[in-house]
Structure formats: structure tokens, C-alpha cells
Protein backbone atom coordinates (compact mmCIF):
# COMPACT_ATOMS: atom_id res chain seq x y z
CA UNK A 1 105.42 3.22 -54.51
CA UNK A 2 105.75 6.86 -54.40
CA UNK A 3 107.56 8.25 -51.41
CA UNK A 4 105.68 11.41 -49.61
CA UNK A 5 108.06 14.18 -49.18
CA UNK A 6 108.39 15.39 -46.33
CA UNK A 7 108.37 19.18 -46.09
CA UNK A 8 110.94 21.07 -45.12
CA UNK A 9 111.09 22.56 -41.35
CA UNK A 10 109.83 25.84 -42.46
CA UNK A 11 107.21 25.12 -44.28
CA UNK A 12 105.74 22.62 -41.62
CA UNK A 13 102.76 24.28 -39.44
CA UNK A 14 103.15 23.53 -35.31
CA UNK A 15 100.17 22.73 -32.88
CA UNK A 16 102.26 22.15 -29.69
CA UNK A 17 101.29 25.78 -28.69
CA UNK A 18 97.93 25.73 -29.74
CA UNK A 19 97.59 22.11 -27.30
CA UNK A 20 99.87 23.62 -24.23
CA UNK A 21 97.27 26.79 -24.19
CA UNK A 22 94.23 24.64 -24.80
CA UNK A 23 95.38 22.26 -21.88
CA UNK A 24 96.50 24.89 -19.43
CA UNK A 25 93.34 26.25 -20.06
CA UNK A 26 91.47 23.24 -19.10
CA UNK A 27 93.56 23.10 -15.68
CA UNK A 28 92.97 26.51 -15.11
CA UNK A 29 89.06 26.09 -15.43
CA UNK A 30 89.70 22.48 -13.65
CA UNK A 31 91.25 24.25 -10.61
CA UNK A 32 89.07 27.46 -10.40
CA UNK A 33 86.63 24.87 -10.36
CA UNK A 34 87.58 23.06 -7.39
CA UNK A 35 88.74 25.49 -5.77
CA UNK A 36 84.62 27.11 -6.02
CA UNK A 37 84.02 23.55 -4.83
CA UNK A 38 86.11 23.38 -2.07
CA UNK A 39 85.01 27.10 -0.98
CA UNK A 40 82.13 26.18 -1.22
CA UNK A 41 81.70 22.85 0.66
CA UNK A 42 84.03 24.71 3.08
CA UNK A 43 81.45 27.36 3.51
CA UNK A 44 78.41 25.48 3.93
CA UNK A 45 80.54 23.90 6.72
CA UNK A 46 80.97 26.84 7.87
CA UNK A 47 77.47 27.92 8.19
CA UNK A 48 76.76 24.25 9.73
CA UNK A 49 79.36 24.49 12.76
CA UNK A 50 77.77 28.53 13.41
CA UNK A 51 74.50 26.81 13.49
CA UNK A 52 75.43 24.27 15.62
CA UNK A 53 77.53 26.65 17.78
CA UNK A 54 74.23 28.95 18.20
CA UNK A 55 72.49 25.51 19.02
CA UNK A 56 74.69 24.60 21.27
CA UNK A 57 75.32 28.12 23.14
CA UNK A 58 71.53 28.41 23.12
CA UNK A 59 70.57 25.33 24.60
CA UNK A 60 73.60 25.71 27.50
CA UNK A 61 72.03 29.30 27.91
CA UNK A 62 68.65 26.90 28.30
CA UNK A 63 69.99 24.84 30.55
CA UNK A 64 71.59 27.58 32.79
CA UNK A 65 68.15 29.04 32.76
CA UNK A 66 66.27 26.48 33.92
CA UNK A 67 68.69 24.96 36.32
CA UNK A 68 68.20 28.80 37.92
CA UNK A 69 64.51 27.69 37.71
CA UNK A 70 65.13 24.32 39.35
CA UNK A 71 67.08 25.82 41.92
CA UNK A 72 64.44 28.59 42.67
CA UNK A 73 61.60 25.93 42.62
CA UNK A 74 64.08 23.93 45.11
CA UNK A 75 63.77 26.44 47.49
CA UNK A 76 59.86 27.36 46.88
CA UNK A 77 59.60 23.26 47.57
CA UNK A 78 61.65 23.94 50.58
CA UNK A 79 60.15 26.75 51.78
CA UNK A 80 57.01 24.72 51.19
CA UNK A 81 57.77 22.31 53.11
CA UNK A 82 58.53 24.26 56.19
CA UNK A 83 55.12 26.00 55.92
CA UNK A 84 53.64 22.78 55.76
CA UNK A 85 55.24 21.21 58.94
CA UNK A 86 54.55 24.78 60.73
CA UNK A 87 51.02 24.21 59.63
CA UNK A 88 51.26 20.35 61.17
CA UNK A 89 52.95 21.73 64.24
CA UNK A 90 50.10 24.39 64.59
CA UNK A 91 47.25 22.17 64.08
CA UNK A 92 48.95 19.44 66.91
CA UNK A 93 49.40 22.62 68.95
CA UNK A 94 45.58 23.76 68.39
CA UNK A 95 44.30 20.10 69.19
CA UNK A 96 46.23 19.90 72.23
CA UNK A 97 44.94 23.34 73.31
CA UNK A 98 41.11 21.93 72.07
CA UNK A 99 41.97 19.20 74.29
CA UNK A 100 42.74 21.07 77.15
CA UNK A 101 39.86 23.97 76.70
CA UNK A 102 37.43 21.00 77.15
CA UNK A 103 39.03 19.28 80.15
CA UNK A 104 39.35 23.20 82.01
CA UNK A 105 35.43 22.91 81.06
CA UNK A 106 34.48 19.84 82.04
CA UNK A 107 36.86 21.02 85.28
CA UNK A 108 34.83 24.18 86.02
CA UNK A 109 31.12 22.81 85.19
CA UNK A 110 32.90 20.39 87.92
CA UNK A 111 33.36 23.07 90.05
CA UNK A 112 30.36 24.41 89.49
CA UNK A 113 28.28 21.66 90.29
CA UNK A 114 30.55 20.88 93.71
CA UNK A 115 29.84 24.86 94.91
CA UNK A 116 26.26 24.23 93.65
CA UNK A 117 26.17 21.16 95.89
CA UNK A 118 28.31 22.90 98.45
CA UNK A 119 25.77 25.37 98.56
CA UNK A 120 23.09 23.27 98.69
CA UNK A 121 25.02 21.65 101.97
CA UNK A 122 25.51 24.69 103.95
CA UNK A 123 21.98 25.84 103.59
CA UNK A 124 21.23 22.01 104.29
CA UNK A 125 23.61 22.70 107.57
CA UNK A 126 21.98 25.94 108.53
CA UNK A 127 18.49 24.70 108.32
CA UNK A 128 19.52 21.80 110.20
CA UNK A 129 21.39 24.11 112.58
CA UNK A 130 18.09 26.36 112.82
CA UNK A 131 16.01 23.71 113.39
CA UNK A 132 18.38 21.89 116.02
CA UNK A 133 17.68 25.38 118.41
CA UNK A 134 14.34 25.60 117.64
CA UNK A 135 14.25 21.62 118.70
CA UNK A 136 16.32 22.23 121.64
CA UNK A 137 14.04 25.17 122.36
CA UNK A 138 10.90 23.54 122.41
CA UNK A 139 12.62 20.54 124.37
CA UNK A 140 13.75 23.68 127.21
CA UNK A 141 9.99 24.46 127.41
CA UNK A 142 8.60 20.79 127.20
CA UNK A 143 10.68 20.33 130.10
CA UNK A 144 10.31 23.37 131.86
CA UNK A 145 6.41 22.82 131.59
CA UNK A 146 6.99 18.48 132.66
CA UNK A 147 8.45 19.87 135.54
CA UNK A 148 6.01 21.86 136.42
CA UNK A 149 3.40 19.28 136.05
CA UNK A 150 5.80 16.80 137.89
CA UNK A 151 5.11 19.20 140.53
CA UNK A 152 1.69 19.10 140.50
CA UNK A 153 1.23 15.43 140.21
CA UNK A 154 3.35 12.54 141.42
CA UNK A 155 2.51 10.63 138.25
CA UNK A 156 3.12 11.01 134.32
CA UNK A 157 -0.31 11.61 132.92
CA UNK A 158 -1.53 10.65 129.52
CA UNK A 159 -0.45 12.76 126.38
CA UNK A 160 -3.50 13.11 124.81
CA UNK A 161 -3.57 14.92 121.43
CA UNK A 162 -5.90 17.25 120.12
CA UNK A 163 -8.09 17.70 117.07
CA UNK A 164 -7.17 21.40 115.91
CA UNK A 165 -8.15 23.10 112.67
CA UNK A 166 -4.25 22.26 111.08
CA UNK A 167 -5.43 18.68 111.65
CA UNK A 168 -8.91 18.69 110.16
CA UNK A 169 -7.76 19.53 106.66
CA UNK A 170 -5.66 16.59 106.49
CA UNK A 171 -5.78 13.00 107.15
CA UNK A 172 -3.08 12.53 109.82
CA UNK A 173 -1.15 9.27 110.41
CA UNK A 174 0.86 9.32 113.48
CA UNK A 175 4.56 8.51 113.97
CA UNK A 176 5.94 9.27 117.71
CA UNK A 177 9.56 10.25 117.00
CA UNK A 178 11.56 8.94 120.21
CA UNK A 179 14.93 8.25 121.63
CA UNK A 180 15.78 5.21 119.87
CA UNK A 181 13.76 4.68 116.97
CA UNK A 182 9.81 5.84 116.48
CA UNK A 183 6.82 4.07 116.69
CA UNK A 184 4.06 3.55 114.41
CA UNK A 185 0.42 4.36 115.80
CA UNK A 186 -1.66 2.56 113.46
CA UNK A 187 -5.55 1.57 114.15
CA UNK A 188 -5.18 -1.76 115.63
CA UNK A 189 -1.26 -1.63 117.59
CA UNK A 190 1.86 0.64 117.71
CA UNK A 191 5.08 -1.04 115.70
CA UNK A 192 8.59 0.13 117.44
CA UNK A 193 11.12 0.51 114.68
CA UNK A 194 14.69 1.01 115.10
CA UNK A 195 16.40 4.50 114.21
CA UNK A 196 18.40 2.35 111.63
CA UNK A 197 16.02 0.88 109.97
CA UNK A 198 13.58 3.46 109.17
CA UNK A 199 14.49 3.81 105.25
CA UNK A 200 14.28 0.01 104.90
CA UNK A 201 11.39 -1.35 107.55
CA UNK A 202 8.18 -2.12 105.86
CA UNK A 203 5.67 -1.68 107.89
CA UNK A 204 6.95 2.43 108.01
CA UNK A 205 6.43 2.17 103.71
CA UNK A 206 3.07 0.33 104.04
CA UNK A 207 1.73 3.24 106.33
CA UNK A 208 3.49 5.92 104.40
CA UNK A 209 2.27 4.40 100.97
CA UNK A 210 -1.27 4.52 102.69
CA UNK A 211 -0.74 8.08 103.60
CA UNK A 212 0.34 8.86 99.70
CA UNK A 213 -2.57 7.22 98.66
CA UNK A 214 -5.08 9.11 100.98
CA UNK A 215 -6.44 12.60 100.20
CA UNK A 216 -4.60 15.46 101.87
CA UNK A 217 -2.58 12.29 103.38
CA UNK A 218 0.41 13.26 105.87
CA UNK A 219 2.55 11.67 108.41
CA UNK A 220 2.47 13.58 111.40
CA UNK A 221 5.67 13.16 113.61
CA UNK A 222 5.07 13.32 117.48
CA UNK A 223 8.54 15.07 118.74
CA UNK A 224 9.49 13.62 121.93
CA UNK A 225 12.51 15.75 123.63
CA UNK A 226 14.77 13.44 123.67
CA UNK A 227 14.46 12.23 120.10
CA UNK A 228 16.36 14.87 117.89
CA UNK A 229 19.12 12.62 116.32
CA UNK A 230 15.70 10.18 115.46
CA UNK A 231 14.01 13.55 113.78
CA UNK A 232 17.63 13.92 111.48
CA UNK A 233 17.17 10.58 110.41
CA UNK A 234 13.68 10.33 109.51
CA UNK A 235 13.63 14.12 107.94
CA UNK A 236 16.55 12.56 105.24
CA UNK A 237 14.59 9.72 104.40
CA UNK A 238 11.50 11.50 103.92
CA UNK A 239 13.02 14.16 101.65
CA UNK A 240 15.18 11.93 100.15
CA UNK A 241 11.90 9.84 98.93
CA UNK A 242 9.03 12.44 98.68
CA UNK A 243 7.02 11.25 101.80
CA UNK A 244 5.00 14.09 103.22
CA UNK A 245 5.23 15.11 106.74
CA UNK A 246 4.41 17.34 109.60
CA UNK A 247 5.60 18.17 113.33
CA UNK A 248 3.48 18.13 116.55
CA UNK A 249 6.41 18.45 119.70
CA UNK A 250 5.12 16.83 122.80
CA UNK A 251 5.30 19.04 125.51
CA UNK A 252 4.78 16.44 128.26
CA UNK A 253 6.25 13.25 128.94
CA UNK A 254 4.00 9.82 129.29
CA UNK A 255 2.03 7.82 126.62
CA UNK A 256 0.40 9.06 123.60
CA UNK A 257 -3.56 9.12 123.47
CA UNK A 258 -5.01 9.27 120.38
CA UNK A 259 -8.24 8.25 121.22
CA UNK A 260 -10.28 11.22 119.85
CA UNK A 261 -8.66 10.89 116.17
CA UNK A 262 -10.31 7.98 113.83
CA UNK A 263 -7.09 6.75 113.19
CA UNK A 264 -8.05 4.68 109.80
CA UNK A 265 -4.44 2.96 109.33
């Protein structure tokens, strides 16, 4: 077999260099590679934290700004909420002072009504005065004028009353007011009643509810002297319930005659 021959040393043709260059090439381009790699993840790190640092600063700057608005709507609520019990304490204070504006009403129209009635009383008391001394004046003639006929005659004579042209437009019934009660002159008797019972005796509201129901019907009260305090009590039943009335004084003392009236009760 035929031996190759080897060629001498310098004839021989070396790649080593071509191989070291072509390698350190390929590490070269390797590393520039990841080092645009790594520069490049690095940066779009980067880019990822500042965005997420802007987040993060804006949404604290957020939060800052509404906790300021939390705060301030705090103390609107606050504020709120004193105007509202101010407005509760006002409206309890108005109430009370409705309250109190009706009872000071109801007080005067009170008032009112008690000087009204008061009023009412005193001219009540001066009528009653007035008519008391006119009474007590007619009783100082009625006895100034018995005395004179006691004078002239031993005995009491008859009092005998008198048609007159007051009594012939009504039709009279006849109550003689006396001492201790009055009494009832009706066609067939006279009926005594006692001064306390004249609001509640019957006979006295049969002959006044005859009167009422007569034309031109009144009572016509026969004022003995001595029968004033009688008089008080039959005037404040009679005005008290509507009867109607008139007053004849007797001037003399002795029984009533009534003979010329046609006395139809």
C-alpha cells in the first residue's frame, strides 16, 4: 500500500487563525447580542417601575386628595348636623312658645269674659242699688201716707186696686209681693208661697205659664213695704226664666181688693 507523504512544515497551509477569528467573532456578535438583550429587558423594566412609580405617586396624590375631601365633607356633615339640632331646638322652642301664645289667649278671652261678667255684675249691683232707694222711697211715702190714714181711721181699710189705662192694655195676673213669701191672687183663692220656694212651687209656674200663654199676658207684682228682700228674689227668677212682669207699690197697708178686675186665672 502506498504511503501518503506527508508534506513538509512549509508547504502545509494553517486554519487555526482563520477558526480563532471566525470564533471570536461569533462571541463577539454572541455578547453584543446579549448585552442588546439584557439592555433591553433592563429598559423595558425600566419604563415598567416609572410607570408604576407615576401610578403609584398618582394614586397617593389621589388619595391625599380625597382624604382632604373626606375631611372637608366631615366637617360639612358636622356642621350639618349642628344646623339640624339648632333647627330641632328651634322648632321645640317655637312649639313651646305656640303652646304658651294659646294658653295667654285662652287666659285673656278668660279675662275678658270675667270683666264682661264683672261688668255685667256691677251694673246688676247698681240697678239693684237704684232700685233698693227707689223701693225704700216709695216704702217712706207708703208709710208716711198709712200714717196719715191711721190717723184718720182707727182701722186698716181695704186696698182696693184700680183699673188704669197701664192696666187695660194688658191682661194682669196678680202676685202680692210680701214679707215672707208672696201670694198668688188667682180667680177662685189666694196660694201663700214661701220666699224660698218661688223658682220651684208650681202653682207660681201654672199661673205664670197662663200669663205666657195669654195675649199681652203679665204678672203684676203688688209691692208691700216690707217685702223688698221678697222683690230680689222673685226679680232673679223672673229674669233668669223670661217671665214677664210689672210693679204696682201698695201705698196702704190692709188686704188687697181686686174685686173690680175679671181676674180670669
Amino acid at each position: 500500500m502506498a504511503r501518503i507523504q506527508r508534506a513538509s512544515a512549509a508547504e502545509a497551509v494553517s486554519l487555526f487563525p482563520f477558526l480563532s477569528i471566525l470564533a471570536c467573532v461569533i462571541g463577539a456578535l454572541t455578547l453584543i447580542i446579549s448585552s442588546l438583550s439584557l439592555s433591553q429587558v433592563s429598559a423595558g423594566r425600566q419604563d415598567e417601575d416609572v410607570a408604576r412609580a407615576e401610578d403609584y405617586v398618582a394614586l397617593q396624590n389621589s388619595l391625599i386628595i380625597k382624604k382632604q375631601d373626606l375631611g372637608e365633607l366631615d366637617k360639612l356633615s358636622q356642621a350639618n348636623k349642628a344646623h339640624l339640632m339648632a333647627l330641632r331646638k328651634l322648632e321645640a322652642e317655637e312649639k313651646s312658645l305656640r303652646l304658651e301664645l294659646k294658653e295667654l289667649k285662652q287666659s285673656r278671652d278668660k279675662r275678658l269674659a270675667l270683666t264682661a261678667e264683672s261688668d255685667a255684675i256691677k251694673v246688676e249691683i247698681d240697678n239693684l242699688v237704684a232700685g233698693g232707694q227707689a223701693f225704700k222711697k216709695q216704702v217712706t211715702e207708703s208709710r208716711k201716707q198709712l200714717d196719715g190714714l191711721k190717723k184718720d181711721s182707727g182701722s186698716s181699710p181695704r186696698v182696693q186696686i184700680l183699673p188704669s189705662r197701664g192696666t187695660s192694655r194688658i191682661a194682669p195676673a196678680f202676685v202680692e209681693i210680701a214679707k215672707g213669701g208672696v201670694i198668688l191672687h188667682t180667680r177662685s183663692r189666694s196660694i201663700e208661697i214661701e220666699r224660698g220656694k218661688i223658682g220651684t212651687d208650681v202653682n207660681l209656674r201654672k199661673l205664670v205659664a197662663a200669663t205666657k200663654r195669654a195675649e199681652r199676658g203679665t204678672i203684676v207684682l203688688l209691692l208691700r213695704s216690707e217685702g223688698y228682700p221678697t222683690y230680689s228674689a222673685f226679680r232673679a227668677t223672673a229674669r233668669r226664666e223670661g217671665w214677664p212682669y210689672a210693679k204696682l207699690p201698695l201705698l196702704t197697708v190692709g188686704p188687697v181688693d181686686l174685686k173690680l178686675f175679671n181676674i180670669q186665672r
